[in-house]
Protein backbone atom coordinates (compact mmCIF):
# COMPACT_ATOMS: atom_id res chain seq x y z
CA UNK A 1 91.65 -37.73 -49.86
CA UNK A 2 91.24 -34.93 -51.96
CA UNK A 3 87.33 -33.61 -51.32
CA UNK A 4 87.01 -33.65 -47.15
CA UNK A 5 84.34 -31.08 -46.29
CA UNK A 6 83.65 -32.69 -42.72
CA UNK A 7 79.91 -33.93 -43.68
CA UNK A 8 78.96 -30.65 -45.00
CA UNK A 9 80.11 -28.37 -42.28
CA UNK A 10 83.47 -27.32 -44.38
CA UNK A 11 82.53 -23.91 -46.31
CA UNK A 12 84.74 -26.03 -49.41
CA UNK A 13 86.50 -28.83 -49.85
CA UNK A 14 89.81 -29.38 -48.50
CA UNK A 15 92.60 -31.37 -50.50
CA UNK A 16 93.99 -32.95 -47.28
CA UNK A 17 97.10 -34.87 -49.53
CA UNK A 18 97.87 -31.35 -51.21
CA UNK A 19 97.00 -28.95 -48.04
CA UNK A 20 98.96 -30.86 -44.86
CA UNK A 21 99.48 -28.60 -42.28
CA UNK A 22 97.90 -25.22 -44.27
CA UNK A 23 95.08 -23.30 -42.86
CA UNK A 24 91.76 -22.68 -44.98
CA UNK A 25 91.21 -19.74 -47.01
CA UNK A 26 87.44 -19.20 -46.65
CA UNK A 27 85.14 -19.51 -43.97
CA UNK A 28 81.77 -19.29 -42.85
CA UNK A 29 80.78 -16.91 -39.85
CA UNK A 30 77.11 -16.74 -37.73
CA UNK A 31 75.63 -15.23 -34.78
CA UNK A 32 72.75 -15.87 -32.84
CA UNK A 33 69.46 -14.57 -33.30
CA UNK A 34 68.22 -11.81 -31.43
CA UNK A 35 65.52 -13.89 -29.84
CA UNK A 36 68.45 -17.09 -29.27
CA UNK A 37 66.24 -19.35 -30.93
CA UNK A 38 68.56 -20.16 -33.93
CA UNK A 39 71.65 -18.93 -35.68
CA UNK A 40 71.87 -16.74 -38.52
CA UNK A 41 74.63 -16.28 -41.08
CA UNK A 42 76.56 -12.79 -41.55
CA UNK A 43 76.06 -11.56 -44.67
CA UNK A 44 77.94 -12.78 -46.56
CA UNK A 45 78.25 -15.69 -44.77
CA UNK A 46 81.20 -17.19 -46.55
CA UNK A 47 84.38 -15.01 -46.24
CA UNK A 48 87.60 -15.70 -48.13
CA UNK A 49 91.14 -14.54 -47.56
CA UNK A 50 94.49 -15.49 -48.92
CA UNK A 51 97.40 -17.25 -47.39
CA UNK A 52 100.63 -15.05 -46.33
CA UNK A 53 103.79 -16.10 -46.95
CA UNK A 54 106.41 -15.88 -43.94
């Protein structure tokens, strides 16, 4: 499988054959709203990184 983005809740695709065992690079964080009705993305609400080697 090459595009898995878990129904939509993956911030990207994921090549599972190419990316066994390797963590994601980006991903989306939220908090809840002041009033706790909802959540709210951080801004901005997708944050990438890169991989370090060992």
């Amino acid at each position: 499988m090459h595009d898995y983005e878990r129904a939509g809740l993956l911030p990207r695709a994921v090549d599972v054959e190419d990316s066994v065992g390797q963590l994601n690079t980006c991903y989306e964080f939220v908090r809840v709203a002041d009033d706790g009705s909802r959540f709210v993305p951080y801004e901005p609400s997708l944050r990438c990184g890169a991989r370090l080697d060992r």
